[in-house]
N, C-alpha and C. Protein backbone atom coordinates (compact mmCIF):
# COMPACT_ATOMS: atom_id res chain seq x y z
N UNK A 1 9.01 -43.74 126.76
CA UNK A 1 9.51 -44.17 125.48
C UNK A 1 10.95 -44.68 125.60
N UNK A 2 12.09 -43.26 126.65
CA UNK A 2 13.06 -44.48 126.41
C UNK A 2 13.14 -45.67 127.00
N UNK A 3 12.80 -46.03 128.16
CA UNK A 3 12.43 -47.05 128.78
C UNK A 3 11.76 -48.37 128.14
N UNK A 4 10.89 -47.96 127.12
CA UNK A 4 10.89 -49.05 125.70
C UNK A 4 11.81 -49.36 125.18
N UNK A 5 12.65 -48.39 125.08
CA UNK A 5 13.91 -49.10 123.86
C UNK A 5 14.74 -49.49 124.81
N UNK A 6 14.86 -49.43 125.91
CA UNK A 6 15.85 -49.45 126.92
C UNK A 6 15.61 -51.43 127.38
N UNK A 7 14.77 -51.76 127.17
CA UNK A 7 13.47 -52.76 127.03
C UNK A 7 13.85 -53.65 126.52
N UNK A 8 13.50 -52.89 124.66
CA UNK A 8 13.60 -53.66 124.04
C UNK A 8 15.27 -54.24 124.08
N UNK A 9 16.20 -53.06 123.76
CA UNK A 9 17.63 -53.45 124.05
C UNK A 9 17.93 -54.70 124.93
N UNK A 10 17.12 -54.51 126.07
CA UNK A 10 17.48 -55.76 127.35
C UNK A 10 16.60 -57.29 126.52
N UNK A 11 15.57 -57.21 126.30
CA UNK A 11 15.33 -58.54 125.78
C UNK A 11 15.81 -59.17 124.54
N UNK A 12 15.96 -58.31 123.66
CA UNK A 12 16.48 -58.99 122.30
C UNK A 12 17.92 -58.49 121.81
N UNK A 13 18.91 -59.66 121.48
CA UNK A 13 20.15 -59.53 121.66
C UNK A 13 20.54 -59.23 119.71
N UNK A 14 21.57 -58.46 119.02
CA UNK A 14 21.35 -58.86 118.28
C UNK A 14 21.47 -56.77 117.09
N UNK A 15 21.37 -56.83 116.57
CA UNK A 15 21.48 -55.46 115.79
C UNK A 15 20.06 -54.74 116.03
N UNK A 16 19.62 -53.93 116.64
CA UNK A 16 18.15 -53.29 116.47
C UNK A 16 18.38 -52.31 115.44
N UNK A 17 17.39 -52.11 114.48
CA UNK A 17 17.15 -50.96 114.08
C UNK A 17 15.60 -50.47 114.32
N UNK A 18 15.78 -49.09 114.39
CA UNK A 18 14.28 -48.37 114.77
C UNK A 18 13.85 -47.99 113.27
N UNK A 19 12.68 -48.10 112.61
CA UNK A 19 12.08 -47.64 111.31
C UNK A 19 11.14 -46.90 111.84
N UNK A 20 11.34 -45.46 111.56
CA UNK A 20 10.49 -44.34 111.81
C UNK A 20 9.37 -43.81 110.43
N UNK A 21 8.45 -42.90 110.78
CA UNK A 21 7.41 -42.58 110.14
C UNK A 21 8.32 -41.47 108.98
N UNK A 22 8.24 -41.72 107.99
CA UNK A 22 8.54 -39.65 107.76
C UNK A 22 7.20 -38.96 107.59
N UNK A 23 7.62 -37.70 107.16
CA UNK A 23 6.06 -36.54 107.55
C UNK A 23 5.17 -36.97 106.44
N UNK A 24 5.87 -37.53 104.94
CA UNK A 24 5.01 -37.14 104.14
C UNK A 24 5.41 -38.77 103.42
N UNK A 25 4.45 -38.79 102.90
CA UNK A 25 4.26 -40.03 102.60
C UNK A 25 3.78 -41.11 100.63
N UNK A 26 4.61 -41.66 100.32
CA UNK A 26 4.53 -41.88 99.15
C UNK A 26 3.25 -42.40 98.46
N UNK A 27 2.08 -42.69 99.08
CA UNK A 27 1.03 -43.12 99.19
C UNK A 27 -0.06 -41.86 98.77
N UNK A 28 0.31 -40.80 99.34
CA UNK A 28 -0.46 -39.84 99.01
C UNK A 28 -0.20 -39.17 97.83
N UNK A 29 1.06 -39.13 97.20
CA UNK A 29 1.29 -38.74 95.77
C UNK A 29 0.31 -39.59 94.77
N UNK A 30 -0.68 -40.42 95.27
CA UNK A 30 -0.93 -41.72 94.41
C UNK A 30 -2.49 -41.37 94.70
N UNK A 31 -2.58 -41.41 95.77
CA UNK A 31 -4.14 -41.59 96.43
C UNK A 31 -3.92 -40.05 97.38
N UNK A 32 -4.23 -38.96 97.26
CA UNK A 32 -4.32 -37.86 98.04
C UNK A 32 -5.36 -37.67 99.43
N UNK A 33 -6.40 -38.64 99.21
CA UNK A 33 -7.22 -38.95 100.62
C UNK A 33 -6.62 -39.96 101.53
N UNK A 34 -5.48 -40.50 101.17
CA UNK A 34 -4.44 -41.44 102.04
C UNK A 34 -4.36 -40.60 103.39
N UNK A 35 -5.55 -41.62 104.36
CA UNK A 35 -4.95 -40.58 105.57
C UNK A 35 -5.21 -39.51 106.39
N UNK A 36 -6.23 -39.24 105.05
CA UNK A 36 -6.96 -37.83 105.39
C UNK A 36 -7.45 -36.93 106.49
N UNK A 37 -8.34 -38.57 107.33
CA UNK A 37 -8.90 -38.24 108.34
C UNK A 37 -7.93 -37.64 109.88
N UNK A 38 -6.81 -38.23 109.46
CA UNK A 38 -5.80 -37.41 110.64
C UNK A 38 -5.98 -36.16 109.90
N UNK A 39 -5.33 -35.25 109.36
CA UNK A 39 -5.61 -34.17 109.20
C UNK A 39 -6.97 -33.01 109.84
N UNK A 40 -7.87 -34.33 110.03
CA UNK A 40 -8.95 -33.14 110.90
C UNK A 40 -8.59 -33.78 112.28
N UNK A 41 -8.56 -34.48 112.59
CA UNK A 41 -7.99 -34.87 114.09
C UNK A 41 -6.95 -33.51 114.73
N UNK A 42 -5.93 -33.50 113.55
CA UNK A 42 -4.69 -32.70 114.20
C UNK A 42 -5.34 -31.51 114.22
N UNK A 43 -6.07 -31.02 113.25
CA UNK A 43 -6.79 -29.55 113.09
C UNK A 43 -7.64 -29.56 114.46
N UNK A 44 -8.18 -30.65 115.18
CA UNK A 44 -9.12 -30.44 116.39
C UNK A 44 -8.24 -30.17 117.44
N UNK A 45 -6.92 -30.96 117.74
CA UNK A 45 -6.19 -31.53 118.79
C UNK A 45 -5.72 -29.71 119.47
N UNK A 46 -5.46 -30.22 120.62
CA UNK A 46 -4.59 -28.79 121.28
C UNK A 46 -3.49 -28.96 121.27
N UNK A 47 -2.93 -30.18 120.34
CA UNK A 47 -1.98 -29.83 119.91
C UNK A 47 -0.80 -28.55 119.09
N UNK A 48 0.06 -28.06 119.25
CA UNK A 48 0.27 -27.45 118.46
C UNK A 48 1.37 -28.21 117.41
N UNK A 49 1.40 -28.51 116.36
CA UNK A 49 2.32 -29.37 115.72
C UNK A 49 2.88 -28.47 115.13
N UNK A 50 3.42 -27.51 115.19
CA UNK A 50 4.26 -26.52 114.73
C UNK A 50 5.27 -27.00 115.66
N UNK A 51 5.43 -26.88 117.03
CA UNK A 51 5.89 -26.72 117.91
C UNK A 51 6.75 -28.39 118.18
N UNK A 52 4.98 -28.93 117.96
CA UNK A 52 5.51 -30.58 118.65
C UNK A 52 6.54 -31.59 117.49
N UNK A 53 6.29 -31.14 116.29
CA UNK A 53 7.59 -31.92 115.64
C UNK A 53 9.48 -31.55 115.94
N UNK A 54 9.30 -30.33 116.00
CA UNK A 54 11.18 -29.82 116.27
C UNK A 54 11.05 -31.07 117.57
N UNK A 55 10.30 -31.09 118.70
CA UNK A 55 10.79 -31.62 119.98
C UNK A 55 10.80 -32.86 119.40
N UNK A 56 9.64 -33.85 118.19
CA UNK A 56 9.56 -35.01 118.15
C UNK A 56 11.69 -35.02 117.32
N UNK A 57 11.90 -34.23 116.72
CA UNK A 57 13.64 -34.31 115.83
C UNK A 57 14.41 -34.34 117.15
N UNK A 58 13.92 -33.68 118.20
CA UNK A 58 15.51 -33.35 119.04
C UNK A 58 15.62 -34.99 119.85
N UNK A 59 14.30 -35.49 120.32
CA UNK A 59 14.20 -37.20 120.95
C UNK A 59 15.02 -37.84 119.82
N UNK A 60 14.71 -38.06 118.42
CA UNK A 60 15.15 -39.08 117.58
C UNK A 60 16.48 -38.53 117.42
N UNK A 61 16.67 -37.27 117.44
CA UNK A 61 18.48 -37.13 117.47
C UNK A 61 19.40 -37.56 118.66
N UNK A 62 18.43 -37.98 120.00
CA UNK A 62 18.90 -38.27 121.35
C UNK A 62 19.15 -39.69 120.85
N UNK A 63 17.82 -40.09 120.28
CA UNK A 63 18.07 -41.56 120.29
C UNK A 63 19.47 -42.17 119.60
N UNK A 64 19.39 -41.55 118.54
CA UNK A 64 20.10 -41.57 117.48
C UNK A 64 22.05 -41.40 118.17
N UNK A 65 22.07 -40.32 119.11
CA UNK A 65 23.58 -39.90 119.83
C UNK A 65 23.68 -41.30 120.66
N UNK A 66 22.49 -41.42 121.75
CA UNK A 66 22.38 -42.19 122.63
C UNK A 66 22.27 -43.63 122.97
N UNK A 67 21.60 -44.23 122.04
CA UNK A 67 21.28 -45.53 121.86
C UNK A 67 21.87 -46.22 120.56
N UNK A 68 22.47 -47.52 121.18
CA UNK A 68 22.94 -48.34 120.07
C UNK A 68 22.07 -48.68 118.90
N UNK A 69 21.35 -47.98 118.48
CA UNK A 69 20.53 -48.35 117.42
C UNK A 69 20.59 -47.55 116.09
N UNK A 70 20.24 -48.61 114.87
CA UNK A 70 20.31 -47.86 113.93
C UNK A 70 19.12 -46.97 113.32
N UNK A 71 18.57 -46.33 112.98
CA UNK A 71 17.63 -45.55 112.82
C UNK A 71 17.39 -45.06 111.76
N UNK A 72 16.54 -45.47 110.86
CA UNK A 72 16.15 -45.33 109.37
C UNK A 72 14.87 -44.91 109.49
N UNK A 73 14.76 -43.61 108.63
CA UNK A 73 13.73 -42.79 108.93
C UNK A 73 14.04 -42.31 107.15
N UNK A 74 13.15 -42.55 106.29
CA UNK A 74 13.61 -42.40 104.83
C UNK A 74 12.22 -41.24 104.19
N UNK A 75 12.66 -40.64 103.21
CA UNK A 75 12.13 -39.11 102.71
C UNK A 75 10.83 -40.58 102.19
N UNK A 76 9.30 -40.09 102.31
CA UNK A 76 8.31 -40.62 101.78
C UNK A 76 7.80 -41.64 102.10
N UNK A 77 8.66 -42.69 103.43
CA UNK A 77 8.36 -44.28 103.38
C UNK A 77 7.82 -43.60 105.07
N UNK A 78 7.12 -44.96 104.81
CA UNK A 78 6.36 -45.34 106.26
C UNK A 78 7.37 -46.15 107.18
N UNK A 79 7.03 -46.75 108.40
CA UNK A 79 7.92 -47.50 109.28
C UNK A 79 7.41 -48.46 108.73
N UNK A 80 6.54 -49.20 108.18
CA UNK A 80 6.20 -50.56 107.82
C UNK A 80 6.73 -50.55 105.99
N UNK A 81 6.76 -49.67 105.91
CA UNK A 81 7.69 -49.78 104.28
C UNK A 81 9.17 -49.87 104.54
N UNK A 82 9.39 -49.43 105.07
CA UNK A 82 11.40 -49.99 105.81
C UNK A 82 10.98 -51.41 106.36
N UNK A 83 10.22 -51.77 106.95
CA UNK A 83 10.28 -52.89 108.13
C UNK A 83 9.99 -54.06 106.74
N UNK A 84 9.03 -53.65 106.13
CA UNK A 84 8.60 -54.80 105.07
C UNK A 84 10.00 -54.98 103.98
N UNK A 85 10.98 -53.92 104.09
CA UNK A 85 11.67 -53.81 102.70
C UNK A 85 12.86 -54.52 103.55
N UNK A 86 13.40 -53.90 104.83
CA UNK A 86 13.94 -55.12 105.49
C UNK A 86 14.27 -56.58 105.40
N UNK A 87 12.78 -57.02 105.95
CA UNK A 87 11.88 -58.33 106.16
C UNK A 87 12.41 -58.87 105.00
N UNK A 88 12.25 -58.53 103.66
CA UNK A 88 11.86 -59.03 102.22
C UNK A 88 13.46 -59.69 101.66
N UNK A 89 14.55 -58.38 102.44
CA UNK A 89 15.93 -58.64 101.56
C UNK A 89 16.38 -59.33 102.93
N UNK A 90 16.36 -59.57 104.00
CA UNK A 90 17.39 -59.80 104.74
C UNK A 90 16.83 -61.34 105.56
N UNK A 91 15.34 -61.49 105.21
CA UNK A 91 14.88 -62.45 106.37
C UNK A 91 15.32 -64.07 105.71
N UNK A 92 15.98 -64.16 104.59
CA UNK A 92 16.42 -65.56 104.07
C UNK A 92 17.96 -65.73 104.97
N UNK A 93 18.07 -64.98 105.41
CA UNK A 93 19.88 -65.40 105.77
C UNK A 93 19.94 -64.78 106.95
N UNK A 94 18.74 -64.32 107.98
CA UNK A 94 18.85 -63.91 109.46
C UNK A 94 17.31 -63.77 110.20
N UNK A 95 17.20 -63.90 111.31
CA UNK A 95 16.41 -64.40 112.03
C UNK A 95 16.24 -62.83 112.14
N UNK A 96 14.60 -62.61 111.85
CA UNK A 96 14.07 -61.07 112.39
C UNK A 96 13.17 -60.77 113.29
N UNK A 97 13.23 -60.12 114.29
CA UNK A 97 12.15 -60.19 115.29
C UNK A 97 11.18 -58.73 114.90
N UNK A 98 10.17 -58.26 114.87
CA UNK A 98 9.50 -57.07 114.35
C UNK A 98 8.94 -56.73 115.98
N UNK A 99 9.32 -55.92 116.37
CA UNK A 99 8.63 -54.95 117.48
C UNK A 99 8.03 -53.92 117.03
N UNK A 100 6.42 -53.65 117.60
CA UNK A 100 5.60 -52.88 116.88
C UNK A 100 4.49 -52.30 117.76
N UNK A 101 3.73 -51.52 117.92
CA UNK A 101 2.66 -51.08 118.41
C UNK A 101 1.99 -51.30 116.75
N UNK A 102 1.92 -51.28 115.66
CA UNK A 102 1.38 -51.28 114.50
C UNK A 102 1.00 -52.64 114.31
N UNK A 103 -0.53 -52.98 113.83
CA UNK A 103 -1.23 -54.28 113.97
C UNK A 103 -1.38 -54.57 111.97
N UNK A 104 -0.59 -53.39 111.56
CA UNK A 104 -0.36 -54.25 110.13
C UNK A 104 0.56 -54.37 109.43
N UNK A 105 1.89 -54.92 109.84
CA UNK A 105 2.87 -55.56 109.40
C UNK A 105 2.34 -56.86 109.30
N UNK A 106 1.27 -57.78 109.17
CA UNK A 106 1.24 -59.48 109.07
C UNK A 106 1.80 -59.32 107.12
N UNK A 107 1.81 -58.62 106.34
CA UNK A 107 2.57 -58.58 105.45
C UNK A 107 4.31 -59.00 105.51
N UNK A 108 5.07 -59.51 106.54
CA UNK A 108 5.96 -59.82 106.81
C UNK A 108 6.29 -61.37 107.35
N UNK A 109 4.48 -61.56 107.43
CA UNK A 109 4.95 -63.28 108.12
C UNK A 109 5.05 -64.04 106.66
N UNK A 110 4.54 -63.88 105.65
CA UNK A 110 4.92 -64.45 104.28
C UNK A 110 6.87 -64.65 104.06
N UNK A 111 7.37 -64.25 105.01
CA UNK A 111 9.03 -64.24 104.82
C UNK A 111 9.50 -65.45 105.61
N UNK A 112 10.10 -66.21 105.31
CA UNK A 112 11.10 -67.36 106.83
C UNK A 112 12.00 -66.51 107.62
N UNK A 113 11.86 -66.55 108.43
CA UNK A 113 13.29 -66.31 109.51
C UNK A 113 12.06 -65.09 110.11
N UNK A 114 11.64 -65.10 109.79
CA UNK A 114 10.23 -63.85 111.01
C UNK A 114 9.70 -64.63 111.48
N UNK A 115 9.85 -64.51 113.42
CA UNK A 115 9.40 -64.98 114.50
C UNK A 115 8.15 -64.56 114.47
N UNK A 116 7.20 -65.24 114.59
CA UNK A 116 5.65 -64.51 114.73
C UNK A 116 5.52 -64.89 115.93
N UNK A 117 5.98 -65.36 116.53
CA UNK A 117 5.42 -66.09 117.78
C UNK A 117 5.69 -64.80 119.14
N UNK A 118 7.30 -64.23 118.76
CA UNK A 118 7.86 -63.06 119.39
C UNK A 118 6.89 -61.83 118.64
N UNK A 119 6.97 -61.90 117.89
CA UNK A 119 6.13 -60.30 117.25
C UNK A 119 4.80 -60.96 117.80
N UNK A 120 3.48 -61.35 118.26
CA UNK A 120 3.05 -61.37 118.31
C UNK A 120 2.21 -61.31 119.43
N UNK A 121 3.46 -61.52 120.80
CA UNK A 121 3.64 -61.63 122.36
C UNK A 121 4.32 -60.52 122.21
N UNK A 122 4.93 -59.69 121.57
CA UNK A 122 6.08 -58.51 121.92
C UNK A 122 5.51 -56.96 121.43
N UNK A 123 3.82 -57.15 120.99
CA UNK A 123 3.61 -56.20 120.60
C UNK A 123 2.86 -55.25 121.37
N UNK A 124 3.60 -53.73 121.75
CA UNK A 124 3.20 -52.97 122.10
C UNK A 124 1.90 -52.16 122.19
N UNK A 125 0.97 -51.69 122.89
CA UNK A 125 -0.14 -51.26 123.43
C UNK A 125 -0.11 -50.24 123.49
């Protein structure tokens, strides 16, 4: 993972910000089956997510000390609800590149100044 951002840092010049997931999500206050099906996933997994979120806070606080990046992680929003709210106010007056493993941000090519050509060759697997 850091080696991604370490990555991304080296190819694209320019302000990065990272838009993170939060836990809970504004979608489900609305629609309560938003999603649902993770919930039995995590209930199967050997995961323990008690455990595995503190470690997922102490990485994003590394990132956060460590890396020139800005990092918006907001109470209820998704990473594609920052990335779209972004996109929406800022893409008339600056050129935005979207790096993503997520295959549904195309809600963002409706904006000018979003490279689709880079988001679309730059997306993560």
């Amino acid at each position: 993972m850091f080696n991604s951002l370490q990555s991304v840092k080296n190819k694209f010049k320019g302000e990065i910000l990272l838009a993170l997931d939060s836990r809970s999500y504004w979608r489900k206050d609305y629609y309560p089956e938003y999603k649902a099906h993770r919930k039995a996933g995590k209930d199967e997994s050997d995961i323990n997510y008690d455990e595995f979120y503190p470690v997922v806070d102490s990485i994003v606080q590394i990132i956060r000390d460590a890396f020139p990046f800005k990092v918006l992680q907001i109470d209820k929003a998704e990473a594609d609800d920052i990335a779209g709210v972004i996109t929406r106010e800022y893409s008339s007056s600056r050129e935005i590149i979207l790096v993503t493993s997520d295959h549904d941000w195309a809600q963002t090519f409706e904006y000018k100044n979003i490279n689709k050509h880079k988001l679309q060759s730059t997306l993560c697997n």
